[in-house]
PDB file of N, CA and C in Angstrom:
ATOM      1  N   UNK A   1    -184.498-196.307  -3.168  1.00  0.00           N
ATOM      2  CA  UNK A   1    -183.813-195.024  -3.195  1.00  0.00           C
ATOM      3  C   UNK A   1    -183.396-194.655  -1.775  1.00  0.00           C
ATOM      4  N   UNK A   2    -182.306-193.874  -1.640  1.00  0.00           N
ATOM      5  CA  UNK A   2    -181.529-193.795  -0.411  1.00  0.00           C
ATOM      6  C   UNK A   2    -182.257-192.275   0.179  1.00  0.00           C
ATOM      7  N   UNK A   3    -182.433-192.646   1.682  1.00  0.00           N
ATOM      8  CA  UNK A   3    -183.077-191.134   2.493  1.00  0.00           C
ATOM      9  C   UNK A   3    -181.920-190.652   2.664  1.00  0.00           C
ATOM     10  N   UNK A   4    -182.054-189.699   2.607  1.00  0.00           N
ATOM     11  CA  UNK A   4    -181.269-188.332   3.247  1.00  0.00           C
ATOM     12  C   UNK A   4    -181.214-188.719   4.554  1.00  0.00           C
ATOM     13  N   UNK A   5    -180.168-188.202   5.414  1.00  0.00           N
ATOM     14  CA  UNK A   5    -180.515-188.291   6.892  1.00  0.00           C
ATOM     15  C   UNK A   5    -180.345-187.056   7.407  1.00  0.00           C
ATOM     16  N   UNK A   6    -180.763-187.347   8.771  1.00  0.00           N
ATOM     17  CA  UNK A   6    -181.259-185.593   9.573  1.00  0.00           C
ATOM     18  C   UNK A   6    -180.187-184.794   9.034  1.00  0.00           C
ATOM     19  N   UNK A   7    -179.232-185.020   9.177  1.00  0.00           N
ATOM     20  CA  UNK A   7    -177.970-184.073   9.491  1.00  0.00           C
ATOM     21  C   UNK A   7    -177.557-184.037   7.385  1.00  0.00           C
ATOM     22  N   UNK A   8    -178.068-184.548   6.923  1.00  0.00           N
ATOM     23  CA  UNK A   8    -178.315-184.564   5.365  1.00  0.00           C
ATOM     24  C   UNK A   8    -178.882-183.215   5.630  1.00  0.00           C
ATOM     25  N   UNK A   9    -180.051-183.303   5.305  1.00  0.00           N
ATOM     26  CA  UNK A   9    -181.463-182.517   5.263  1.00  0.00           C
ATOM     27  C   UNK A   9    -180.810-180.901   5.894  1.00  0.00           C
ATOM     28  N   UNK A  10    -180.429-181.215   7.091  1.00  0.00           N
ATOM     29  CA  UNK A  10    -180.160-179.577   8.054  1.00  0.00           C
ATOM     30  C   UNK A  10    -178.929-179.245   6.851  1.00  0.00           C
ATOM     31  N   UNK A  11    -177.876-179.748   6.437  1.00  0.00           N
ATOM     32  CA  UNK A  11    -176.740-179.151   5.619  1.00  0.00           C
ATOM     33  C   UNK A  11    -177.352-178.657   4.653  1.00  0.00           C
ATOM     34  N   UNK A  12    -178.120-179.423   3.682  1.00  0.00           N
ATOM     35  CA  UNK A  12    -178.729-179.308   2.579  1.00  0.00           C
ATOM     36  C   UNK A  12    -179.296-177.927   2.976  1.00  0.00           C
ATOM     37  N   UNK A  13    -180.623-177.621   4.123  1.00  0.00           N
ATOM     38  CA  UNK A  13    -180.998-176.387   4.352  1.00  0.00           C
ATOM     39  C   UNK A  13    -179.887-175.391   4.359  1.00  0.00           C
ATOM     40  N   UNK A  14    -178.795-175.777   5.431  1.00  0.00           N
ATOM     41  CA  UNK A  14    -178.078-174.605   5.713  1.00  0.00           C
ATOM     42  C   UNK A  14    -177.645-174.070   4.221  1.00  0.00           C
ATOM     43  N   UNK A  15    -177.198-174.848   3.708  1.00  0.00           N
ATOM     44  CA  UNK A  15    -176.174-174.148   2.442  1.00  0.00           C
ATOM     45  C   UNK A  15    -177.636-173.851   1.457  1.00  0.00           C
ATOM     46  N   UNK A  16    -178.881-173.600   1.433  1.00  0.00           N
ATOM     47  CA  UNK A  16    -180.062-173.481   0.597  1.00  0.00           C
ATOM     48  C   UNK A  16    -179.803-171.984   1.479  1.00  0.00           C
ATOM     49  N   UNK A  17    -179.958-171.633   2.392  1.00  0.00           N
ATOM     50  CA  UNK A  17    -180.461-170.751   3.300  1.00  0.00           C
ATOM     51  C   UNK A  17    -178.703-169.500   3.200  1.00  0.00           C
ATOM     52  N   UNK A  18    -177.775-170.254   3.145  1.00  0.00           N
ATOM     53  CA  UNK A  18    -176.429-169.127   2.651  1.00  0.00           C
ATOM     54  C   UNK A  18    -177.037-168.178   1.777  1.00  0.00           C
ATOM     55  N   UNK A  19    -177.012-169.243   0.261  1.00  0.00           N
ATOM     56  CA  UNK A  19    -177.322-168.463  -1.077  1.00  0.00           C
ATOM     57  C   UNK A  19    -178.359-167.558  -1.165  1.00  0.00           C
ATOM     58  N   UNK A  20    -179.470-168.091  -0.272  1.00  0.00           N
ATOM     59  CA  UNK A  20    -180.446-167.156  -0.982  1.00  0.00           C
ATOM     60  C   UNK A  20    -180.595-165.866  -0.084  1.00  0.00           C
ATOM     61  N   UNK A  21    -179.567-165.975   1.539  1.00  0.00           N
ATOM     62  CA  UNK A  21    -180.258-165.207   2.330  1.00  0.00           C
ATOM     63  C   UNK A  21    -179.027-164.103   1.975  1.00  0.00           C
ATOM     64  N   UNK A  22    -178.309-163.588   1.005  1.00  0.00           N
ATOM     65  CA  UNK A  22    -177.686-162.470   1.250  1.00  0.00           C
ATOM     66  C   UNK A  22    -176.368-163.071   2.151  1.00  0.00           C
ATOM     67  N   UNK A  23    -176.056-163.662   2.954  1.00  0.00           N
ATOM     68  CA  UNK A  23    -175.076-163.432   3.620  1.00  0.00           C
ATOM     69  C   UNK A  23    -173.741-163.228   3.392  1.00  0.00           C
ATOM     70  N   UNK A  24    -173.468-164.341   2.136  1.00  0.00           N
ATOM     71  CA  UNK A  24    -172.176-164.240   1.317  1.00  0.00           C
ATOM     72  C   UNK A  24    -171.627-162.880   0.674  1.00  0.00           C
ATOM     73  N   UNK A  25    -172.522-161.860   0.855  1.00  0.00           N
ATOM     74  CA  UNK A  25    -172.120-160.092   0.338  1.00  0.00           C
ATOM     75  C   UNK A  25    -171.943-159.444   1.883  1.00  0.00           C
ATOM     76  N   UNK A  26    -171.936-160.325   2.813  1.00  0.00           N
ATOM     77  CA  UNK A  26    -172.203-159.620   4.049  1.00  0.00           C
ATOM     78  C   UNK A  26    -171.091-159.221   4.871  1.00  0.00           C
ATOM     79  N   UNK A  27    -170.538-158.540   5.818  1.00  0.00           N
ATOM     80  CA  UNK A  27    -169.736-157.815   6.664  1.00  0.00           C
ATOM     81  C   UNK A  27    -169.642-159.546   7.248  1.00  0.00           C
ATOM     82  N   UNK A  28    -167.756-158.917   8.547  1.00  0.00           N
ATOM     83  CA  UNK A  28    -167.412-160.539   8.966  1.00  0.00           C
ATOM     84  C   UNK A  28    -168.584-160.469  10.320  1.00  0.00           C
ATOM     85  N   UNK A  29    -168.899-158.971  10.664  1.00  0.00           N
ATOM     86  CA  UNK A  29    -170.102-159.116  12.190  1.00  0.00           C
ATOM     87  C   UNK A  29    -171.072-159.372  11.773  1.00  0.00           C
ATOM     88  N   UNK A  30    -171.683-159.429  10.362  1.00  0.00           N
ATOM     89  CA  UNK A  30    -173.181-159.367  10.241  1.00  0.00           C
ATOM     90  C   UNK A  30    -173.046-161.022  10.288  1.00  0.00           C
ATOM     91  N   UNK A  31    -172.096-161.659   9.628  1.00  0.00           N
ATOM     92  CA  UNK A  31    -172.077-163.236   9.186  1.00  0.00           C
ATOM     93  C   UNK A  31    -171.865-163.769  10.150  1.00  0.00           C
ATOM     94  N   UNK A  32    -171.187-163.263  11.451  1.00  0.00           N
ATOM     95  CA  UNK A  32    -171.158-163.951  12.389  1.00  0.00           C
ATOM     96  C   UNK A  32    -172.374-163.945  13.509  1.00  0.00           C
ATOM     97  N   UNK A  33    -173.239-162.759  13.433  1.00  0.00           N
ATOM     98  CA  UNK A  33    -174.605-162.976  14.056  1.00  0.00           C
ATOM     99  C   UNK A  33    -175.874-163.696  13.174  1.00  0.00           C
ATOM    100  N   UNK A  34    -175.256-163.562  11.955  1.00  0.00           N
ATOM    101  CA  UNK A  34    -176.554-164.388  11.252  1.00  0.00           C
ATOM    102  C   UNK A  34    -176.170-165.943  11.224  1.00  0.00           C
ATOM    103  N   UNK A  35    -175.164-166.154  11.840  1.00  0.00           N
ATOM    104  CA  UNK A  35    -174.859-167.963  11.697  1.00  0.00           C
ATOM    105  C   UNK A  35    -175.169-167.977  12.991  1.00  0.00           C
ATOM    106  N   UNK A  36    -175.049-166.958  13.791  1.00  0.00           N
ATOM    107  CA  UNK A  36    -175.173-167.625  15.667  1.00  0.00           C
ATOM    108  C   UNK A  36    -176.489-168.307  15.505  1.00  0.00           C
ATOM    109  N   UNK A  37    -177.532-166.887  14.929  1.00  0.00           N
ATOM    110  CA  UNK A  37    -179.282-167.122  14.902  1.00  0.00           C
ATOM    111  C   UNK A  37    -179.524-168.014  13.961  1.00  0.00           C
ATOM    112  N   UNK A  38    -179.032-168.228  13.198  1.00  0.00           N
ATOM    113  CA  UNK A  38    -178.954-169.350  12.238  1.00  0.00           C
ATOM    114  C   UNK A  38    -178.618-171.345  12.701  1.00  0.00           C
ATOM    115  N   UNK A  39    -177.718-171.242  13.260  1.00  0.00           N
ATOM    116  CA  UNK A  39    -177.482-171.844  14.078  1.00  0.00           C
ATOM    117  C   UNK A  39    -178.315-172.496  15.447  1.00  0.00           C
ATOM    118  N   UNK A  40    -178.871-171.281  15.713  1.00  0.00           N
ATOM    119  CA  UNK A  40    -180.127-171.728  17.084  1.00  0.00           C
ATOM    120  C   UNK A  40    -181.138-172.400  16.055  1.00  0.00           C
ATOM    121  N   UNK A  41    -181.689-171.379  15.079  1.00  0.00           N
ATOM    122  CA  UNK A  41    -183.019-172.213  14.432  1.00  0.00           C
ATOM    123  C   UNK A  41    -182.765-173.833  13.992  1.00  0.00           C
ATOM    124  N   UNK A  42    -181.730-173.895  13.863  1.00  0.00           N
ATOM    125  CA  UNK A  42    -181.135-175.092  13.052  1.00  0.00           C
ATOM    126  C   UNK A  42    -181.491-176.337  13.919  1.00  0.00           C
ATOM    127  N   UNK A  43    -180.950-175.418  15.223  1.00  0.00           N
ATOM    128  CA  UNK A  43    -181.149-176.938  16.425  1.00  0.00           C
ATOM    129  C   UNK A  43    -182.080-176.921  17.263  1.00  0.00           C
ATOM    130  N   UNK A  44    -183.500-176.523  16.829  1.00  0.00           N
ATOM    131  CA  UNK A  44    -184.772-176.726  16.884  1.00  0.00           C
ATOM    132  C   UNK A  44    -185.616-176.993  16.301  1.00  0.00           C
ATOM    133  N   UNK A  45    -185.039-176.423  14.712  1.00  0.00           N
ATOM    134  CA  UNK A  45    -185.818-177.241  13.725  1.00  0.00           C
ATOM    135  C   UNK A  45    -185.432-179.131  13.567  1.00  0.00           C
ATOM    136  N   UNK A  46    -184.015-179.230  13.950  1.00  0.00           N
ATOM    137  CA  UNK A  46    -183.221-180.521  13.791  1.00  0.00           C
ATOM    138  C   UNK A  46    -183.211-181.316  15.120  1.00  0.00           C
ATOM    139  N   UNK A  47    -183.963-181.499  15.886  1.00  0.00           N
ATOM    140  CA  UNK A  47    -183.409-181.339  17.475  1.00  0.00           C
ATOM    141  C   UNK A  47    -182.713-182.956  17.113  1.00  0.00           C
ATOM    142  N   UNK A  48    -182.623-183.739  16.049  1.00  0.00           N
ATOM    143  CA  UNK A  48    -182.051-185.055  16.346  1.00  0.00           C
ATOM    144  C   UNK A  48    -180.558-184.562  15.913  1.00  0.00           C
ATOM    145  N   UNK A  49    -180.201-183.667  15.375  1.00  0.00           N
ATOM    146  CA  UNK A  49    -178.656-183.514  15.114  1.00  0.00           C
ATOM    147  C   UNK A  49    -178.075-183.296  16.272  1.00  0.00           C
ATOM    148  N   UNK A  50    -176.830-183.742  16.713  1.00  0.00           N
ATOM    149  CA  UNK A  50    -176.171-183.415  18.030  1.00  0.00           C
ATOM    150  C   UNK A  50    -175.126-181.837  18.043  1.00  0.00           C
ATOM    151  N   UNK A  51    -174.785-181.811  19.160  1.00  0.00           N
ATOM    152  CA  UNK A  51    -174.061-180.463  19.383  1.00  0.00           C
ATOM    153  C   UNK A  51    -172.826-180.647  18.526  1.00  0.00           C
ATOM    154  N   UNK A  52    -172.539-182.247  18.269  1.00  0.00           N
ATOM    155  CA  UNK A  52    -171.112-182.561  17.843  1.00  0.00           C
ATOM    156  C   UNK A  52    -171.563-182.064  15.985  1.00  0.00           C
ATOM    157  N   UNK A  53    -172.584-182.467  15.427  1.00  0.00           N
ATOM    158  CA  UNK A  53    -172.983-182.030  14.288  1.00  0.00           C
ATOM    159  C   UNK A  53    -173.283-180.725  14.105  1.00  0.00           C
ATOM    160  N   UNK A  54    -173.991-179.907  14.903  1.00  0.00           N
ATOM    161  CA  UNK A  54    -174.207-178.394  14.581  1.00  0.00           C
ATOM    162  C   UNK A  54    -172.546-177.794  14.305  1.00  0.00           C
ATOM    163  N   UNK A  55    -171.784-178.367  15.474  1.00  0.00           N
ATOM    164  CA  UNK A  55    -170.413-177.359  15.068  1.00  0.00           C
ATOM    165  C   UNK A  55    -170.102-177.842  13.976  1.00  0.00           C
ATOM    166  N   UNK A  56    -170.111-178.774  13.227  1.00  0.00           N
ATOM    167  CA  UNK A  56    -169.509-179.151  11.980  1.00  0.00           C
ATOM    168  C   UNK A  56    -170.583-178.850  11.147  1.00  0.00           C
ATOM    169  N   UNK A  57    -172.145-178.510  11.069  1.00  0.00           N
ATOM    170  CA  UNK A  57    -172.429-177.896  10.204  1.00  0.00           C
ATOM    171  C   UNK A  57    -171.653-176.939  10.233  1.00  0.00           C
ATOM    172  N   UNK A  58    -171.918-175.735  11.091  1.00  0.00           N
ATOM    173  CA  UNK A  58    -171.118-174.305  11.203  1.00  0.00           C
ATOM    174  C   UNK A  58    -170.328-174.292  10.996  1.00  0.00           C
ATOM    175  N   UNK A  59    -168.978-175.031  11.036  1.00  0.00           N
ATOM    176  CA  UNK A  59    -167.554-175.274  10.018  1.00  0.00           C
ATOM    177  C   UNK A  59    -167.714-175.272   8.609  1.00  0.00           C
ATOM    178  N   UNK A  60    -168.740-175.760   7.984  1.00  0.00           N
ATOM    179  CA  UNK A  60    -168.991-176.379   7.010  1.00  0.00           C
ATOM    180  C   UNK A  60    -169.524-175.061   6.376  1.00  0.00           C
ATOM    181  N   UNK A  61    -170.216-174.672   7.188  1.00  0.00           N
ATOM    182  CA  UNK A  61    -170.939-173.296   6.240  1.00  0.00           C
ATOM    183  C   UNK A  61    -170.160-171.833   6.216  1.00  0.00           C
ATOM    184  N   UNK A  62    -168.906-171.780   7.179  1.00  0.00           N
ATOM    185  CA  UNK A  62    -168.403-171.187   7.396  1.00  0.00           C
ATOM    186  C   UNK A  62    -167.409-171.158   5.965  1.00  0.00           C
ATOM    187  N   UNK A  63    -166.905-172.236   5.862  1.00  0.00           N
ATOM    188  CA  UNK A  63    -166.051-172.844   4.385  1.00  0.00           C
ATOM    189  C   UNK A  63    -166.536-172.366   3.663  1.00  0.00           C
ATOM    190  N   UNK A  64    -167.896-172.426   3.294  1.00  0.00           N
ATOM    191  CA  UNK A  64    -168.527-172.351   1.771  1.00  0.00           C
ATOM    192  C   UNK A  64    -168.745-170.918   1.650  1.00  0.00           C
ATOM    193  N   UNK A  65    -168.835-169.707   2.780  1.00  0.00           N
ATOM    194  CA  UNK A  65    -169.272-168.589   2.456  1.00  0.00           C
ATOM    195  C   UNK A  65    -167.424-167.793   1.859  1.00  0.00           C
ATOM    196  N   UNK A  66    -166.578-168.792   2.299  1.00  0.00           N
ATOM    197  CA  UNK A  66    -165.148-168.266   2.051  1.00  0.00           C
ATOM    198  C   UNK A  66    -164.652-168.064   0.154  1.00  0.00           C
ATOM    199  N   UNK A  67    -164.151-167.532  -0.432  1.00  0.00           N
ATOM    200  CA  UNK A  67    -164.139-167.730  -1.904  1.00  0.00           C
ATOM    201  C   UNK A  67    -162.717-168.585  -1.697  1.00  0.00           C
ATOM    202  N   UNK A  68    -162.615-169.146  -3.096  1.00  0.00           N
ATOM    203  CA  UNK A  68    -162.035-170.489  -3.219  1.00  0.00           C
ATOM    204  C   UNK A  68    -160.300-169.659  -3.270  1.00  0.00           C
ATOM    205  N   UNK A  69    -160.505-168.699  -4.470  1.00  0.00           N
ATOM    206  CA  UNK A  69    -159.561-167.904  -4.545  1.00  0.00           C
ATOM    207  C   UNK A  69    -159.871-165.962  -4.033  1.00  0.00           C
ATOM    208  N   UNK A  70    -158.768-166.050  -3.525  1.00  0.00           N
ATOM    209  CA  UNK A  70    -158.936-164.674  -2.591  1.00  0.00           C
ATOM    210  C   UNK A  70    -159.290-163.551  -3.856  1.00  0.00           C
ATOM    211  N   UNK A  71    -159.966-162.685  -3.591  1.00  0.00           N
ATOM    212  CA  UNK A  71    -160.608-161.605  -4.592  1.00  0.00           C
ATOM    213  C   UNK A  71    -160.243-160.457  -4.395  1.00  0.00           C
ATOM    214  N   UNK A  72    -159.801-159.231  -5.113  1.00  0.00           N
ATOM    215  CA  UNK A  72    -159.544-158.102  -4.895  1.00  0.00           C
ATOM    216  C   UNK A  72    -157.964-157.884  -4.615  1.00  0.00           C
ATOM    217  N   UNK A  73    -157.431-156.871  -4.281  1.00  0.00           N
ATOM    218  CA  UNK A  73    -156.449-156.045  -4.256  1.00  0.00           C
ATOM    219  C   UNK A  73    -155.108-156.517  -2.725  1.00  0.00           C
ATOM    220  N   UNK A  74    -156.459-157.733  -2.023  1.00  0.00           N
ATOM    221  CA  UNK A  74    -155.712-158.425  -0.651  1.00  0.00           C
ATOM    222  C   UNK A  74    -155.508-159.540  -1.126  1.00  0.00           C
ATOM    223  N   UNK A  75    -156.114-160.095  -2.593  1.00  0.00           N
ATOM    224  CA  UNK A  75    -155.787-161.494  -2.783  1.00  0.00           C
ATOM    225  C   UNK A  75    -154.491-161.721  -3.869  1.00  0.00           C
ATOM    226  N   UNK A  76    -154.356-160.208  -4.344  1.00  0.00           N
ATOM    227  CA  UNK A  76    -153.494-160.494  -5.440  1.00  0.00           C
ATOM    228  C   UNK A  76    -151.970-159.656  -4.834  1.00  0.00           C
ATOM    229  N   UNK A  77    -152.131-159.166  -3.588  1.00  0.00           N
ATOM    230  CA  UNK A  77    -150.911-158.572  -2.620  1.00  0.00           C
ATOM    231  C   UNK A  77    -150.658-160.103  -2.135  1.00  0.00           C
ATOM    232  N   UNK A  78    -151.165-161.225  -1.518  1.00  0.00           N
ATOM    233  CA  UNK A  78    -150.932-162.213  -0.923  1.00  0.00           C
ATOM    234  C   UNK A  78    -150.093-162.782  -1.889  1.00  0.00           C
ATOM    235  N   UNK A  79    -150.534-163.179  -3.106  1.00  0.00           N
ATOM    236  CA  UNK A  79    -149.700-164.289  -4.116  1.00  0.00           C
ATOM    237  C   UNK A  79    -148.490-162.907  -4.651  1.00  0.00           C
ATOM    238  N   UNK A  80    -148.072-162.083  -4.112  1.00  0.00           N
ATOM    239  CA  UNK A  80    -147.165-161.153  -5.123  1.00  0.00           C
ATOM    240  C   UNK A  80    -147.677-160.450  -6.078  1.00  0.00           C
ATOM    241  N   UNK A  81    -148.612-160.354  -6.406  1.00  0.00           N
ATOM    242  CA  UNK A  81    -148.659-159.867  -7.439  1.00  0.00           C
ATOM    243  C   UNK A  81    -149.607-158.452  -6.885  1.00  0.00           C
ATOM    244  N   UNK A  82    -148.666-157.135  -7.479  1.00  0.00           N
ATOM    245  CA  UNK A  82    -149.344-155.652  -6.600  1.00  0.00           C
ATOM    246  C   UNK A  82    -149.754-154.947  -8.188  1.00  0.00           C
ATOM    247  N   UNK A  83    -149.872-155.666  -9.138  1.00  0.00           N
ATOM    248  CA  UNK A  83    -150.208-154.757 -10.320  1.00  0.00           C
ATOM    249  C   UNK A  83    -151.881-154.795 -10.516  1.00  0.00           C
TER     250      UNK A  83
END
């Protein structure tokens, strides 16, 4: 059976640690100080992931807190549609 590798394991956490911690209901300042601190723990709990991997976690988690399709009254002004 195949291991996970470090930078497996830290994604796997990060996106475990999105869902459950509230952030995805959160303001764009609160999400951006809870990924900074989020981010530090990451690369101490991980110290084998490199700086080149933390930013692409943080890309990565940045993506997933985004909705796929825009929601509300700014997503349906974007495609035309104001009804």
């Amino acid at each position: 059976m195949h291991e996970p590798s470090v930078f497996d394991k830290a994604r796997n956490e990060l996106f475990s640690q999105i869902r459950h911690c509230g952030v995805l209901q959160a303001t764009e300042d609160q999400r951006e100080a809870w990924f900074s601190q989020t981010m530090e723990y990451m690369a101490k709990r991980y110290p084998q992931v490199t700086q080149e991997q933390l930013a692409e976690l943080h890309a990565a988690g940045l993506r997933y807190c985004e909705p796929v399709i825009p929601h509300g009254s700014a997503g349906r002004e974007e495609h035309g549609d104001s009804s």
